[in-house]
N, C-alpha and C. Protein backbone atom coordinates (compact mmCIF):
# COMPACT_ATOMS: atom_id res chain seq x y z
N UNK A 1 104.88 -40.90 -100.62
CA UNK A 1 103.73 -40.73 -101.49
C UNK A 1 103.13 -39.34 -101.27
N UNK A 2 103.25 -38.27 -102.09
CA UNK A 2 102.59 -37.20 -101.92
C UNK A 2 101.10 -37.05 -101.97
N UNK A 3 100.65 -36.14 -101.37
CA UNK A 3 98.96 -36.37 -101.34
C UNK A 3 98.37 -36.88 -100.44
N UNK A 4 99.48 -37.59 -99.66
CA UNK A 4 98.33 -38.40 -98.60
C UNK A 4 97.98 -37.35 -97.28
N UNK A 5 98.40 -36.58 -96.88
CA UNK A 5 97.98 -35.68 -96.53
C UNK A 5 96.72 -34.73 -96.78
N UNK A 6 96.46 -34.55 -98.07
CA UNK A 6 95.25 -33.94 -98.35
C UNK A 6 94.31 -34.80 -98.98
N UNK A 7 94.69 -36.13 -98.80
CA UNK A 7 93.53 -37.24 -99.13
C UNK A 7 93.35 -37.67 -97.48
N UNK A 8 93.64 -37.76 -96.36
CA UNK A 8 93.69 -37.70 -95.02
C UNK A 8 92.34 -36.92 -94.81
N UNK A 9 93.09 -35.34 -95.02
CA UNK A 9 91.84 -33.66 -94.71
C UNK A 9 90.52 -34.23 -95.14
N UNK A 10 90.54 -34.67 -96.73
CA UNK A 10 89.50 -34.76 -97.31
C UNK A 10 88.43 -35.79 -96.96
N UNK A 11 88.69 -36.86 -96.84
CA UNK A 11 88.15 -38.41 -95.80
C UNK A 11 88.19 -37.78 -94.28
N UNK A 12 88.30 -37.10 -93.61
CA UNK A 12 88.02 -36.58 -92.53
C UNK A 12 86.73 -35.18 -92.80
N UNK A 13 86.80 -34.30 -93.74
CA UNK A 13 85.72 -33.93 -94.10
C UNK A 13 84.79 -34.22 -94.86
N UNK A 14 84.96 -35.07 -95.86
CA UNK A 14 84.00 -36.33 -96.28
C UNK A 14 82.78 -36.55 -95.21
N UNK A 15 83.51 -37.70 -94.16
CA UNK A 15 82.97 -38.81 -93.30
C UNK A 15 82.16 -37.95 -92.34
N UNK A 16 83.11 -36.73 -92.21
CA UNK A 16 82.27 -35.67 -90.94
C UNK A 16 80.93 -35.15 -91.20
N UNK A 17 81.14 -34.69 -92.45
CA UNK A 17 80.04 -33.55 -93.04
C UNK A 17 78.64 -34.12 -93.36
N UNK A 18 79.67 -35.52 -94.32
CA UNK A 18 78.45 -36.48 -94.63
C UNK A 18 77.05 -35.23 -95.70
N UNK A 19 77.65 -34.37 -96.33
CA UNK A 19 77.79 -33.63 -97.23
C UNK A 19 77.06 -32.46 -96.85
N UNK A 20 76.93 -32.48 -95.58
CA UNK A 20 75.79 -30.87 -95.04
C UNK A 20 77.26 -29.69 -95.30
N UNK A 21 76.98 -29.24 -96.06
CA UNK A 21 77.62 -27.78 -95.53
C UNK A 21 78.07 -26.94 -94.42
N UNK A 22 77.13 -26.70 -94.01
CA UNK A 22 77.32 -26.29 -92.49
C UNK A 22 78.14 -27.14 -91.62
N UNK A 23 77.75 -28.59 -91.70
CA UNK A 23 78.81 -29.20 -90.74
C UNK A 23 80.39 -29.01 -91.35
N UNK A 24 80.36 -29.18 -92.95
CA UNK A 24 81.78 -29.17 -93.78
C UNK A 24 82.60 -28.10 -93.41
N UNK A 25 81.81 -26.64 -93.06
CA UNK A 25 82.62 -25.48 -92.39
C UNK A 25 82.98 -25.90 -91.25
N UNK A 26 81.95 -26.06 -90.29
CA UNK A 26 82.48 -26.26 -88.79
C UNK A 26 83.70 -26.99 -88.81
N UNK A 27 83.87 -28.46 -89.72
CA UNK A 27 84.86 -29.33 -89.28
C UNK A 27 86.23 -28.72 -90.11
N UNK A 28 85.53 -27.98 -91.15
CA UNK A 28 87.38 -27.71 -91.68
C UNK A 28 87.82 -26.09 -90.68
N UNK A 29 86.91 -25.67 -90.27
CA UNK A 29 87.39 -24.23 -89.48
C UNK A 29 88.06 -25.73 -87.77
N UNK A 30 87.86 -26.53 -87.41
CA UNK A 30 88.11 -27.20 -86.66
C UNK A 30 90.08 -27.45 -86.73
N UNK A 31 89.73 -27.79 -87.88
CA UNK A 31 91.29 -28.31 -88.28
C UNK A 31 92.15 -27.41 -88.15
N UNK A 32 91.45 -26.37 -88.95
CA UNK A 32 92.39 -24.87 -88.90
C UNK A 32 92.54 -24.82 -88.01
N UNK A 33 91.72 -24.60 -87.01
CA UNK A 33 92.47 -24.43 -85.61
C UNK A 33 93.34 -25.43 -84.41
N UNK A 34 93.30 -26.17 -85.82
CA UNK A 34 94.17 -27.66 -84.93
C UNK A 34 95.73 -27.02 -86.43
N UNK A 35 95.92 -26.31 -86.94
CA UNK A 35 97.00 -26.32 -87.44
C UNK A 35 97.08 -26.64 -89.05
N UNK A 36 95.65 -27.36 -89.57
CA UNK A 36 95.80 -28.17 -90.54
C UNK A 36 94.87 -27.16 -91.40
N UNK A 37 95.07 -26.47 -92.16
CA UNK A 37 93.81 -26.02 -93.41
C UNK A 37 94.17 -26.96 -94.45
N UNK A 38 92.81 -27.27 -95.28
CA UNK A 38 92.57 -28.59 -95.92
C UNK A 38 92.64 -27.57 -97.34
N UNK A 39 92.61 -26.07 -97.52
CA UNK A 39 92.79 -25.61 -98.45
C UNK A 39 93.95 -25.41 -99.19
N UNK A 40 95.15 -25.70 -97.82
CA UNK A 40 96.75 -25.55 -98.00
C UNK A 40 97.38 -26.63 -98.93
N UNK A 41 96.45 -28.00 -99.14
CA UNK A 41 97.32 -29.24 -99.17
C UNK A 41 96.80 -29.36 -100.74
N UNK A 42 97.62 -29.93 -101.66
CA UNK A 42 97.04 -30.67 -102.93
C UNK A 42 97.39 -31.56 -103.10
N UNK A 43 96.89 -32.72 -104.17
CA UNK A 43 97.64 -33.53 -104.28
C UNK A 43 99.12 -34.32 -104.63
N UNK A 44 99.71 -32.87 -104.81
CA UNK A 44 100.75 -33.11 -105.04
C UNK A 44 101.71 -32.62 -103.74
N UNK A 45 101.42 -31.78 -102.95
CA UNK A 45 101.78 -31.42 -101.71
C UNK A 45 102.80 -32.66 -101.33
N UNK A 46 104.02 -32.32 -100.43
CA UNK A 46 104.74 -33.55 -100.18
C UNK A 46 104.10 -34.04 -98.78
N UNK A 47 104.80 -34.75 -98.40
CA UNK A 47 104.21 -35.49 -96.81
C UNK A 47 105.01 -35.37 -96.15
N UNK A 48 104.83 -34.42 -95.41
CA UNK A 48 106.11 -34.20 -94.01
C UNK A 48 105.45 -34.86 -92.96
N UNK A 49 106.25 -35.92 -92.62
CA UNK A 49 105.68 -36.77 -91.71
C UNK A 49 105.11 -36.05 -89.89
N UNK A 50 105.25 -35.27 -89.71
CA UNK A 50 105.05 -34.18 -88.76
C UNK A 50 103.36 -33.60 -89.39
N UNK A 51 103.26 -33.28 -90.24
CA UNK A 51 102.02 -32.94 -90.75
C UNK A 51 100.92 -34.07 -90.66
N UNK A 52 101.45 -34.97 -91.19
CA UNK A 52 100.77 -36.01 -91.31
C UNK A 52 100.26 -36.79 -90.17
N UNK A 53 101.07 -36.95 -89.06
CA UNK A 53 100.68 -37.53 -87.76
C UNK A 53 99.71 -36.53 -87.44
N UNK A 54 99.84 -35.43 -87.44
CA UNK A 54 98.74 -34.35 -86.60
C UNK A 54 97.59 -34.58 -87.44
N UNK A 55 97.62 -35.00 -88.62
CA UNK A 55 96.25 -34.98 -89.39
C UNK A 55 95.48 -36.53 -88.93
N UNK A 56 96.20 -37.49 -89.06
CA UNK A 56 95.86 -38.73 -88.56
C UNK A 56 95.64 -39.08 -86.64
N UNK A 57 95.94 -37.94 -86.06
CA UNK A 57 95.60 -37.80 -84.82
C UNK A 57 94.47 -36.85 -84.62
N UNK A 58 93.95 -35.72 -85.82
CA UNK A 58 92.92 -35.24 -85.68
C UNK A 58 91.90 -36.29 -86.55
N UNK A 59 92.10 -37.22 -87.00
CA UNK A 59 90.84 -38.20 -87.59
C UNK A 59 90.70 -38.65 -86.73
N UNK A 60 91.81 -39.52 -86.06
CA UNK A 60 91.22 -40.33 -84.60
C UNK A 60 90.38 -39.40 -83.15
N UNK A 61 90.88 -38.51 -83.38
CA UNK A 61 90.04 -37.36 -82.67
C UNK A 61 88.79 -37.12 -82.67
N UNK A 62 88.39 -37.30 -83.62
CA UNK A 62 87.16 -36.71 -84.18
C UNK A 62 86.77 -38.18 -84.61
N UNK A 63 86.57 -39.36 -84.37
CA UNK A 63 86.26 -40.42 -84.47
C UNK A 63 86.31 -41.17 -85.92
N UNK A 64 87.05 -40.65 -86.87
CA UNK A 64 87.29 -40.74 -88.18
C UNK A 64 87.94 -42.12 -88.22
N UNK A 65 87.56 -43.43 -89.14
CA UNK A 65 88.38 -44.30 -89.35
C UNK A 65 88.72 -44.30 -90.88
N UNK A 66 90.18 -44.37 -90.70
CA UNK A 66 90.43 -44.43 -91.84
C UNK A 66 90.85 -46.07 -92.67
């Protein structure tokens, strides 16, 4: 299923930000530096399962339930 990857990013900056701005930078400059920019992915993006674990290990990280 393509997309699930940048529907992952997005429900992880969603839930984080909880719509402040300021927090929405902090947590996506976060990712970036975990490997993941949330600007890279669309919904059509494929799902390399390697991508995808690191994104679903930075939600659980960051206390994100998905």
């Amino acid at each position: 299923m393509a997309g699930r990857i940048k529907s992952v990013l997005d429900e992880i900056l969603r839930q984080k930000s909880g719509g402040h701005p300021t927090i929405l930078l902090a947590t996506k400059t976060k990712l970036i530096l975990k490997g993941l920019n949330p600007d890279k992915f669309t919904a059509a993006s494929p799902d390399d399962p390697a991508v995808l674990t690191k994104a679903l290990d930075a939600a659980r990280e960051m206390g994100i339930h998905l």
